[in-house]
N, C-alpha and C. Protein backbone atom coordinates (compact mmCIF):
# COMPACT_ATOMS: atom_id res chain seq x y z
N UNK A 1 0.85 -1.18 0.00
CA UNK A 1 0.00 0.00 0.00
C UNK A 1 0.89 1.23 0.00
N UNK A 2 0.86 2.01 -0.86
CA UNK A 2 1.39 3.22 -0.76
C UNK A 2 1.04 4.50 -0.19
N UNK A 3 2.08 5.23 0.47
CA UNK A 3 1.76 6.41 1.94
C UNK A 3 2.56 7.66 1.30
N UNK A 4 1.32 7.97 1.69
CA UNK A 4 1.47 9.46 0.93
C UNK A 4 0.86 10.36 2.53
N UNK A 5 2.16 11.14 3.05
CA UNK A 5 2.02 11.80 3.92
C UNK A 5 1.87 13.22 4.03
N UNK A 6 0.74 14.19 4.36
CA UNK A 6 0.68 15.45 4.13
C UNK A 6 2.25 16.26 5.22
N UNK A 7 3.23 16.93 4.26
CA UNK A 7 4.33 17.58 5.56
C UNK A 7 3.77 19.11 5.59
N UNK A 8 3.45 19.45 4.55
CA UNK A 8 3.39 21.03 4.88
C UNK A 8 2.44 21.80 3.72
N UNK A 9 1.97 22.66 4.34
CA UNK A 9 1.01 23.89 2.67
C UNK A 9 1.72 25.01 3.31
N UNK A 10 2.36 25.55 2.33
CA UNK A 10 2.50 27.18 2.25
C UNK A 10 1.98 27.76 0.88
N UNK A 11 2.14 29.06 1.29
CA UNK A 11 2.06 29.70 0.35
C UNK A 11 2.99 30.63 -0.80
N UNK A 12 3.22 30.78 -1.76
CA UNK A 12 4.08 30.72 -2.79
C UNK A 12 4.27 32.06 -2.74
N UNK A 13 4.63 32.83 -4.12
CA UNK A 13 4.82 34.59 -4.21
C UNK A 13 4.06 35.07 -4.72
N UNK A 14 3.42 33.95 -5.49
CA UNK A 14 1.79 34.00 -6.39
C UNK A 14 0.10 33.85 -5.44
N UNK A 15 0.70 33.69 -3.92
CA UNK A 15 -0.43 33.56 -3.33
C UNK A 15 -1.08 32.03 -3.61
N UNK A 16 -0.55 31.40 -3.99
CA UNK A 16 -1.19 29.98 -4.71
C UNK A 16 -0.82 29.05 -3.20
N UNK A 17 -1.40 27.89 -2.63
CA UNK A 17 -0.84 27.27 -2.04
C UNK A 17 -0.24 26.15 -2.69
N UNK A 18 0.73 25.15 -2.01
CA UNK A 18 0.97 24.27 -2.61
C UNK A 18 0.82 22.82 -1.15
N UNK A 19 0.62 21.66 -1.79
CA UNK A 19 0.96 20.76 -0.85
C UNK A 19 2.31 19.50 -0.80
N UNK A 20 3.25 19.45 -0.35
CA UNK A 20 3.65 18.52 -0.33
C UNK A 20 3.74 17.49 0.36
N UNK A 21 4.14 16.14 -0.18
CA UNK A 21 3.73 15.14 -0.10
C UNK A 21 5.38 14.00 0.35
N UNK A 22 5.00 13.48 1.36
CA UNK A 22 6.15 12.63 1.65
C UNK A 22 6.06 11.33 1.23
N UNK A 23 6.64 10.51 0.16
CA UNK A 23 6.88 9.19 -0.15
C UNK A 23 7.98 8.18 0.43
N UNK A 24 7.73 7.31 0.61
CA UNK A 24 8.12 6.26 0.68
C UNK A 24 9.22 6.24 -0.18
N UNK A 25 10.80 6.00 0.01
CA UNK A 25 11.78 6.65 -1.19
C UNK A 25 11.76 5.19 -1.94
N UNK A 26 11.16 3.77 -1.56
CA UNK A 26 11.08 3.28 -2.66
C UNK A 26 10.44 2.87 -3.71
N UNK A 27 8.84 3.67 -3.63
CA UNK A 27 7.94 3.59 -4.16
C UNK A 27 8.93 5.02 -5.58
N UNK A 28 8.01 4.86 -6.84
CA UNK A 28 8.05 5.70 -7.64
C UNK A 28 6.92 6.32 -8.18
N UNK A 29 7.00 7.35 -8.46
CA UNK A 29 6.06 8.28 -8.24
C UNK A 29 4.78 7.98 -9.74
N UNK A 30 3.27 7.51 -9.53
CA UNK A 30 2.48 7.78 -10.13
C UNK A 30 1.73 8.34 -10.59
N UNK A 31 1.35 8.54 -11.83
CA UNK A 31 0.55 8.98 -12.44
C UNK A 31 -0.59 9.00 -12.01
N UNK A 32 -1.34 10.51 -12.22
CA UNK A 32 -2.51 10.83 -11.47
C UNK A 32 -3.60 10.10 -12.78
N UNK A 33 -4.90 9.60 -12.23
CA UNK A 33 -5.79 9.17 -12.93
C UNK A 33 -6.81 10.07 -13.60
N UNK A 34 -6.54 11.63 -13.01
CA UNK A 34 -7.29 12.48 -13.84
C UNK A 34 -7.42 13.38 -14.51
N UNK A 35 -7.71 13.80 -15.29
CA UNK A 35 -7.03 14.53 -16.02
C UNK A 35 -6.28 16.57 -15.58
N UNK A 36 -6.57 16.71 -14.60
CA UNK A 36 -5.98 17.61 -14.01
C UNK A 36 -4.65 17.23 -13.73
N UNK A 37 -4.09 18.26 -14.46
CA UNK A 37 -2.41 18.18 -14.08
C UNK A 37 -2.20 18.61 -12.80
N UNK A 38 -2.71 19.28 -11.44
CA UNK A 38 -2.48 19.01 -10.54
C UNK A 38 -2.66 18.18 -9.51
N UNK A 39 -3.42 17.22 -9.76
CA UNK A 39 -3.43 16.30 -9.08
C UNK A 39 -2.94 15.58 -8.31
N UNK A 40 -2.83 15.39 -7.01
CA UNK A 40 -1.67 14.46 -6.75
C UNK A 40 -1.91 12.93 -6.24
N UNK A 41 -3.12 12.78 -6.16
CA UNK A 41 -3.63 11.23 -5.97
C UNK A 41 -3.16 10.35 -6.81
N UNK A 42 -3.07 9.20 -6.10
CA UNK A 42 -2.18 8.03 -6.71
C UNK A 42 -3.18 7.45 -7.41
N UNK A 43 -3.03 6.31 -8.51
CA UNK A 43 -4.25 5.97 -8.86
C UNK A 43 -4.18 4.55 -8.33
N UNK A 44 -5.47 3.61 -7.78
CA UNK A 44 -5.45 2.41 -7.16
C UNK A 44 -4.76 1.65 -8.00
N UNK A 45 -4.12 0.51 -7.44
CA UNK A 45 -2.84 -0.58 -7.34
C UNK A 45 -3.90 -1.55 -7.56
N UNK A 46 -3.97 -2.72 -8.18
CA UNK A 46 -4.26 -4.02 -8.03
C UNK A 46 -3.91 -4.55 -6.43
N UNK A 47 -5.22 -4.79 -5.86
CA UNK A 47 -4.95 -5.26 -4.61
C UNK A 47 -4.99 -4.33 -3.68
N UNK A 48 -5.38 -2.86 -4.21
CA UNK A 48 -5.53 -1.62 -3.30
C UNK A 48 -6.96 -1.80 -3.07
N UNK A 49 -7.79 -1.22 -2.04
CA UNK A 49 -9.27 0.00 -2.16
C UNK A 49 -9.42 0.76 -3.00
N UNK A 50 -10.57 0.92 -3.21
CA UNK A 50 -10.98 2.31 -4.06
C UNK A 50 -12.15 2.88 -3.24
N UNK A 51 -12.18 4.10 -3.18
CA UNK A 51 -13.29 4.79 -2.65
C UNK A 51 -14.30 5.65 -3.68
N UNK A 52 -15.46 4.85 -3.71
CA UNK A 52 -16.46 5.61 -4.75
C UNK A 52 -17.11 6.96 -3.99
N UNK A 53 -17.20 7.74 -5.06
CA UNK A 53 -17.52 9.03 -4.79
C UNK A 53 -19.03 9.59 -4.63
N UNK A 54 -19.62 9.95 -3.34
CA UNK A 54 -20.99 9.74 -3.09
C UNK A 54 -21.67 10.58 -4.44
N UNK A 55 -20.88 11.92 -4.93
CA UNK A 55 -21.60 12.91 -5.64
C UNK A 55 -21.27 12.16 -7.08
N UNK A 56 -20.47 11.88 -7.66
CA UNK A 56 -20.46 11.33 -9.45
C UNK A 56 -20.14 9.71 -9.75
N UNK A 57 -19.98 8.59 -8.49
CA UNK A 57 -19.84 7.61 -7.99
C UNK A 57 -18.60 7.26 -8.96
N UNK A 58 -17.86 8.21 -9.37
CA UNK A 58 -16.21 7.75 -9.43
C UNK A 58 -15.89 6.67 -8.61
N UNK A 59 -14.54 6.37 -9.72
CA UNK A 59 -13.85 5.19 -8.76
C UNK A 59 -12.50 6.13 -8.10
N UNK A 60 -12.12 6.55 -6.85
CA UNK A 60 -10.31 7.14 -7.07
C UNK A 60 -9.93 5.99 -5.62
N UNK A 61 -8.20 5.89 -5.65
CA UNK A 61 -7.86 5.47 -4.68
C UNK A 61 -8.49 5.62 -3.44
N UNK A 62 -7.61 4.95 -2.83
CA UNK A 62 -8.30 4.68 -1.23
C UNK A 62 -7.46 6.35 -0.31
N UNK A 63 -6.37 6.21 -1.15
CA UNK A 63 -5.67 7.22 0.05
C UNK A 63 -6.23 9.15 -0.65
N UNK A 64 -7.22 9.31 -1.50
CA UNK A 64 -7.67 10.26 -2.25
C UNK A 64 -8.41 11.22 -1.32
N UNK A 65 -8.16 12.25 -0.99
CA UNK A 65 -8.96 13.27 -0.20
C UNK A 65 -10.12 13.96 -0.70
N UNK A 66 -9.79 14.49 -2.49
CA UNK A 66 -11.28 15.12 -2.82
C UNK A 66 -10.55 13.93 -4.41
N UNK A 67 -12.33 14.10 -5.19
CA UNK A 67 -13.08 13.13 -5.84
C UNK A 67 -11.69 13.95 -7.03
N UNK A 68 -11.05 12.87 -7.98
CA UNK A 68 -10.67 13.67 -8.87
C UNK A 68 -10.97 13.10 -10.43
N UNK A 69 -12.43 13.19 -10.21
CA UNK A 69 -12.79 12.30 -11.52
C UNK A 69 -12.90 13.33 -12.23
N UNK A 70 -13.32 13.22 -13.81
CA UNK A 70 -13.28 14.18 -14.38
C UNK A 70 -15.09 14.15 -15.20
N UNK A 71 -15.86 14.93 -14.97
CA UNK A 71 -17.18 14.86 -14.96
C UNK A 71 -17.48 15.95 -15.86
N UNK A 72 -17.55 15.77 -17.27
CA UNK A 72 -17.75 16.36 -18.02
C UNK A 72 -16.81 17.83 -18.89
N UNK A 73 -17.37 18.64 -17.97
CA UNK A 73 -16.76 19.80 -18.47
C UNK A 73 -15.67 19.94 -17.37
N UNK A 74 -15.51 19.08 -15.91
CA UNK A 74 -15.26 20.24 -15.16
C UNK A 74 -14.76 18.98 -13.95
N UNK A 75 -13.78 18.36 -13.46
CA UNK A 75 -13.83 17.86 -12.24
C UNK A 75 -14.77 17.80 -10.71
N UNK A 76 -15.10 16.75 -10.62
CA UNK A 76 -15.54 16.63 -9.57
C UNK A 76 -15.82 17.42 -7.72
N UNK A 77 -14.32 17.26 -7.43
CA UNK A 77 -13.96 17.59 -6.53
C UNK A 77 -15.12 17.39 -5.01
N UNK A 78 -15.30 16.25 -4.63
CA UNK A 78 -15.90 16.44 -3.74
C UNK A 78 -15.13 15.66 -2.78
N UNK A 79 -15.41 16.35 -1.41
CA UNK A 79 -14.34 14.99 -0.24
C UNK A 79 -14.90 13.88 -0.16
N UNK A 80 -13.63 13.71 -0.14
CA UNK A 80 -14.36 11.72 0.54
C UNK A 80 -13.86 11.94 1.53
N UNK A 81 -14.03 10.38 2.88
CA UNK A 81 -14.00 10.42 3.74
C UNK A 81 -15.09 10.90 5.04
N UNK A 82 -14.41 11.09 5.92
CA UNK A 82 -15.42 11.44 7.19
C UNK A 82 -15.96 12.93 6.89
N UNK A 83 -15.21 13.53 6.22
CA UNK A 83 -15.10 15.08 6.69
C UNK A 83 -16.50 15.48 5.49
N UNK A 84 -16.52 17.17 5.47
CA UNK A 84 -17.46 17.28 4.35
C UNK A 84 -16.90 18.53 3.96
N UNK A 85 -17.42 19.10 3.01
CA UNK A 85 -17.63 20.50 2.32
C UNK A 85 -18.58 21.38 3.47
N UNK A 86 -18.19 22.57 3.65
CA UNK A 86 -18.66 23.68 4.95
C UNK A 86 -19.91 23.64 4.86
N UNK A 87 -20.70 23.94 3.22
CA UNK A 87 -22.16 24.09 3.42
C UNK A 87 -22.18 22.96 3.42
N UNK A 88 -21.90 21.36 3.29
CA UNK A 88 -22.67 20.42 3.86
C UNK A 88 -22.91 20.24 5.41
N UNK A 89 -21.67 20.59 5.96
CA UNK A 89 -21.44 20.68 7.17
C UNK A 89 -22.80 21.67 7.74
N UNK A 90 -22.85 22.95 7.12
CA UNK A 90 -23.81 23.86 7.85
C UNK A 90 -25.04 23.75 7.55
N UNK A 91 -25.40 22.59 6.47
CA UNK A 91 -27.16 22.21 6.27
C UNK A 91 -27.12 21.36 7.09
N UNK A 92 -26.42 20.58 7.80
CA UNK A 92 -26.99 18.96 8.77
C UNK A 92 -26.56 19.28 9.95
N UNK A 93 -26.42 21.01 10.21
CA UNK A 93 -26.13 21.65 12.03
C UNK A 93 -27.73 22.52 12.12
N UNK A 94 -28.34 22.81 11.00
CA UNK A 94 -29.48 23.73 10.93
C UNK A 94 -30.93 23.03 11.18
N UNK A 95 -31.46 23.62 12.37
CA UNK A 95 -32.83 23.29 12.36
C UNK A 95 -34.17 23.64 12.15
N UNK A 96 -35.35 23.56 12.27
CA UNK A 96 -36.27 23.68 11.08
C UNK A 96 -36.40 24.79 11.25
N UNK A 97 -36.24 25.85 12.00
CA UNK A 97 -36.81 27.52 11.99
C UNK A 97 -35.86 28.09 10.82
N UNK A 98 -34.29 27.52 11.06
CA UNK A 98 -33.02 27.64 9.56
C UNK A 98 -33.60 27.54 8.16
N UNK A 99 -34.16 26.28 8.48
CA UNK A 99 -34.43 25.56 6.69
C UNK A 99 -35.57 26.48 6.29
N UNK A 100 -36.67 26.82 7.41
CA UNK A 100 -37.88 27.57 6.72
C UNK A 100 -37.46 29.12 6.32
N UNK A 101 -36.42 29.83 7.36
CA UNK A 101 -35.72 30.84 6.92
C UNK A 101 -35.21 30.74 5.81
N UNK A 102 -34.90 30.08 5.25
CA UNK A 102 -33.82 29.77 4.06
C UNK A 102 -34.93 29.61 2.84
N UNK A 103 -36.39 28.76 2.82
CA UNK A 103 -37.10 28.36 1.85
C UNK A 103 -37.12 29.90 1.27
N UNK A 104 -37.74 30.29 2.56
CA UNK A 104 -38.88 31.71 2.75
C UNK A 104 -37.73 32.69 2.04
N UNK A 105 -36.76 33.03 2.46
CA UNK A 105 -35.81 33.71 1.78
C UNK A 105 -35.33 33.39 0.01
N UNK A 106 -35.35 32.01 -0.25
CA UNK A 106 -35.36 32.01 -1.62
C UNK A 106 -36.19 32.11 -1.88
N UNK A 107 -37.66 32.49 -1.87
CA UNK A 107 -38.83 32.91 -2.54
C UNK A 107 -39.17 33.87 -2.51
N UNK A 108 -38.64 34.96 -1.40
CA UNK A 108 -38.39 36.02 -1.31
C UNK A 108 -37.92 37.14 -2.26
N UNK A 109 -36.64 36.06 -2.41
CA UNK A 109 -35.57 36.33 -4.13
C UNK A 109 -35.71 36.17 -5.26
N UNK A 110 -37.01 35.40 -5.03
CA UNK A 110 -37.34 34.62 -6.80
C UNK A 110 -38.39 35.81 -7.52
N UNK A 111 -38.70 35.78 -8.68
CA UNK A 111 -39.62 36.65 -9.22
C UNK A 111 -40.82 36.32 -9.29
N UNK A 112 -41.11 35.10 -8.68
CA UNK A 112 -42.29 34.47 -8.27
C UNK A 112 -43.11 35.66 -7.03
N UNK A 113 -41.93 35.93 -6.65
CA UNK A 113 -42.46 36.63 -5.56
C UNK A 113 -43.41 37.96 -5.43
N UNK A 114 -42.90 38.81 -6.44
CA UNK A 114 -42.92 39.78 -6.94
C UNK A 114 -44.72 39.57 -7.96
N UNK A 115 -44.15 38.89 -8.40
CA UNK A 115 -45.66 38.59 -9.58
C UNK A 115 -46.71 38.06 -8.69
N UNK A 116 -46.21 37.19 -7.29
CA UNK A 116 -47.75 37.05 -6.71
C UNK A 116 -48.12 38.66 -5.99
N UNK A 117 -47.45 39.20 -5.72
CA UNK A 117 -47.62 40.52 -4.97
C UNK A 117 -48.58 41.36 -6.29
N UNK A 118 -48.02 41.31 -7.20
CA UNK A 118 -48.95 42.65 -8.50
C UNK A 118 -49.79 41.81 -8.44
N UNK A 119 -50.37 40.67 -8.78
CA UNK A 119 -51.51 39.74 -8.64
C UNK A 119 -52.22 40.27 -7.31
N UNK A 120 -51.87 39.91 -6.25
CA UNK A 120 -52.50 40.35 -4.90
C UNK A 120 -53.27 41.63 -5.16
N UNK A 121 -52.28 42.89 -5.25
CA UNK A 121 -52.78 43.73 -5.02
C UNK A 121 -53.57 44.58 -5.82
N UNK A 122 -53.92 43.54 -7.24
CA UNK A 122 -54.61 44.34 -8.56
C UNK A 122 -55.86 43.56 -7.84
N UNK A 123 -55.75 42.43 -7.45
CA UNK A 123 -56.86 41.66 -6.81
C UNK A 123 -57.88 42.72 -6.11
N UNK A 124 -56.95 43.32 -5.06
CA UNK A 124 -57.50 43.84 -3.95
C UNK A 124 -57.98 45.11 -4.24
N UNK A 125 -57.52 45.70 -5.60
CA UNK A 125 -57.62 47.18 -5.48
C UNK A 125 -59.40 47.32 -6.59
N UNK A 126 -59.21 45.77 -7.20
CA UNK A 126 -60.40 45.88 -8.27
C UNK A 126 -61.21 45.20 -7.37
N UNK A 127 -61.22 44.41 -6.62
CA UNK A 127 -62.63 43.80 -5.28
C UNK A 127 -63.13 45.35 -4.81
N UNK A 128 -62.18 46.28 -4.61
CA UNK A 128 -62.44 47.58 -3.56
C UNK A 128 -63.16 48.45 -4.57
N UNK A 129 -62.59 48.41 -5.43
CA UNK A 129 -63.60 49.33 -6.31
C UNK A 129 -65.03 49.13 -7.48
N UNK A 130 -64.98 47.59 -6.94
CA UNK A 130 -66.40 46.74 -7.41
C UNK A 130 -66.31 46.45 -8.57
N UNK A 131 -65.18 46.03 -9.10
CA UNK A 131 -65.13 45.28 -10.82
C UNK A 131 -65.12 43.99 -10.77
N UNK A 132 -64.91 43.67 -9.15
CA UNK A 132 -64.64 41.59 -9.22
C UNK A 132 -66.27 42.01 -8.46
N UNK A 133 -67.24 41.48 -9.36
CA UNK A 133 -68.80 41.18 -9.07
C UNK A 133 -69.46 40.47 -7.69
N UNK A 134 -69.01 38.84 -7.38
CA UNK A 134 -69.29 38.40 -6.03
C UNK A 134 -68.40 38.82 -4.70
N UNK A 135 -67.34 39.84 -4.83
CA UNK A 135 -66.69 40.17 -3.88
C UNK A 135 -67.14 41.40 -3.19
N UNK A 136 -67.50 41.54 -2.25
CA UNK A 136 -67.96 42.65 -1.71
C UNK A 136 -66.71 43.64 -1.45
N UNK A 137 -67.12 45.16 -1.28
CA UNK A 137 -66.34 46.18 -0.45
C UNK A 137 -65.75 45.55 0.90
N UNK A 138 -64.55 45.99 0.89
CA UNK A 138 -64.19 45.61 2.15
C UNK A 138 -63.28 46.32 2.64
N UNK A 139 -62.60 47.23 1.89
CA UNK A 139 -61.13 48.28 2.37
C UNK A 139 -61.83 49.33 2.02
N UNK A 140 -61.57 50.83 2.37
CA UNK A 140 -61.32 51.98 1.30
C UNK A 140 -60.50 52.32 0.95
N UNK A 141 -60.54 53.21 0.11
CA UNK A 141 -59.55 53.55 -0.20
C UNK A 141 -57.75 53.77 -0.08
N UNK A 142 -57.92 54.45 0.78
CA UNK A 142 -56.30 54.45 1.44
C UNK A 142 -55.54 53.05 1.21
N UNK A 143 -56.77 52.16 1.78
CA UNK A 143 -56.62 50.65 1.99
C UNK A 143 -55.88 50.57 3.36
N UNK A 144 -56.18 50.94 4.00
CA UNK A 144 -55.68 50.62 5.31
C UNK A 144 -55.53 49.45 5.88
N UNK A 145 -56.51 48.47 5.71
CA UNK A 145 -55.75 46.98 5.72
C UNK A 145 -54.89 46.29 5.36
N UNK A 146 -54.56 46.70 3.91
CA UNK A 146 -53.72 46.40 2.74
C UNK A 146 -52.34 46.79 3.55
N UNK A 147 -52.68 48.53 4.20
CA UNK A 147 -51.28 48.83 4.44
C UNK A 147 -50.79 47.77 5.79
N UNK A 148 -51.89 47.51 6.86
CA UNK A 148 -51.31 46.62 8.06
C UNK A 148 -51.14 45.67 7.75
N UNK A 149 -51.62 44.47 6.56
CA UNK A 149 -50.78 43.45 6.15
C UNK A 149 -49.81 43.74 5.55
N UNK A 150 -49.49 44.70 5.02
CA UNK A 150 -47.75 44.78 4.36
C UNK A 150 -46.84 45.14 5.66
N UNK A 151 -47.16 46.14 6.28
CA UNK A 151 -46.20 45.99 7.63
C UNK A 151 -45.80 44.67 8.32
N UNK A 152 -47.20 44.17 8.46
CA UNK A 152 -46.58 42.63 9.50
C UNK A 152 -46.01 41.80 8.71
N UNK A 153 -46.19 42.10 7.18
CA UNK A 153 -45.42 41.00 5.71
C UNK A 153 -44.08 41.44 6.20
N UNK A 154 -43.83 42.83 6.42
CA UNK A 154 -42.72 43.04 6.22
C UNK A 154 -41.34 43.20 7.67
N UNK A 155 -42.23 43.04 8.39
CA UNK A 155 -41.73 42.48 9.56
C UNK A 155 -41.02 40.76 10.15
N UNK A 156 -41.68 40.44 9.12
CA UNK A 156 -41.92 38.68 9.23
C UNK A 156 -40.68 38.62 8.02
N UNK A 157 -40.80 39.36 6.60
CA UNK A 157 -39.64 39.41 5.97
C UNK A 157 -38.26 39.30 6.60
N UNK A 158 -38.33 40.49 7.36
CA UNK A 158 -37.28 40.90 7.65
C UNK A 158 -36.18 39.70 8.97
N UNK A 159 -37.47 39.13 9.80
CA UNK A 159 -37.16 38.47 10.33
C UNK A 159 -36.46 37.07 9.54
N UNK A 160 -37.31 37.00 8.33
CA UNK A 160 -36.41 35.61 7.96
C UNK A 160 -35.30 35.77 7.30
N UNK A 161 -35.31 37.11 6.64
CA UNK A 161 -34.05 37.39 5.64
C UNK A 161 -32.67 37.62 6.99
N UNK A 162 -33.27 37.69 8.69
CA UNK A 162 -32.42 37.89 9.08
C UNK A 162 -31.56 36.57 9.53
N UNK A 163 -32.25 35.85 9.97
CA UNK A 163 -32.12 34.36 10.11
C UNK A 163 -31.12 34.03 9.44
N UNK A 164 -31.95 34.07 7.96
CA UNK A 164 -31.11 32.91 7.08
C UNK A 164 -29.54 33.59 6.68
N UNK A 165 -29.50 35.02 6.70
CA UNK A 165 -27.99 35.11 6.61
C UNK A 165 -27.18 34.73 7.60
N UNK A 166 -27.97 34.81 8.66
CA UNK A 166 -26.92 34.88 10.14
C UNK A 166 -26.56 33.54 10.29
N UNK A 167 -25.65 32.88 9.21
CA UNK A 167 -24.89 31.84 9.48
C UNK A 167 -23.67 31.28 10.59
């Protein structure tokens, strides 16, 4: 089995990091299996593991940290192992008041949003002035109801848009 030991990451003059890697001085050095020239995963040995990749179910070695298959346009890159990617990490720490902050906030953002609102309020403004027939008067003018549901809309907004950033 071949050991590939992490010694050190710095950083270069280019700001780039780099990692090197401690071998075994009598192993010789293999060819990466993907097509990224930086790569430094070994590719599995006859008689090695392979670890399939939960996100593109690649095959890469056993000793492989992120996925280095090559998936179309664009590498993989996902970890294997115990560990995860941060937002996976921060969707399976979040509980349901998070996730509904988060729905409520992308619909918030979407233009869905927006188009049920001109819908709503052409609704409300033609019920008030008697062009929708079985709907009775119910606001006047000003619409003063209209305006206390947009306050508490926009209170309740504000609350979730605050939520869901406050990661």
């Amino acid at each position: 089995m071949s050991t590939a030991i992490l010694t050190t990451i710095f950083g270069n003059q280019d700001g780039q990091f780099r990692w090197h890697f401690l071998k075994k001085s009598s192993e010789t050095p293999a060819k990466s299996t993907s097509k990224d020239k930086n790569a430094k995963d070994l590719p599995p040995k006859k008689g090695e593991g392979i670890i399939i990749c939960p996100e593109c179910c690649g095959e890469n070695p056993e000793n492989a940290v992120f996925c280095n298959v090559y998936c179309g346009d664009h590498n993989c890159n996902k970890a294997l192992g115990e560990f995860r990617y941060v937002l996976e990490e921060l969707q399976s720490q979040k509980n349901r008041i998070h996730r509904l902050a988060d729905k409520t906030s992308a619909f918030i953002s979407s233009p869905y949003f927006i188009l049920f609102h001109i819908i709503w309020f052409s609704i409300w403004v033609l019920a008030n002035k008697g062009y929708l027939g079985p709907i009775q008067h119910f606001d006047d003018f000003p619409y003063d109801w209209l305006s206390i549901i947009l306050a508490i809309e926009a209170v309740f907004i504000t609350g979730f848009l605050l939520i869901s950033e406050n990661k």
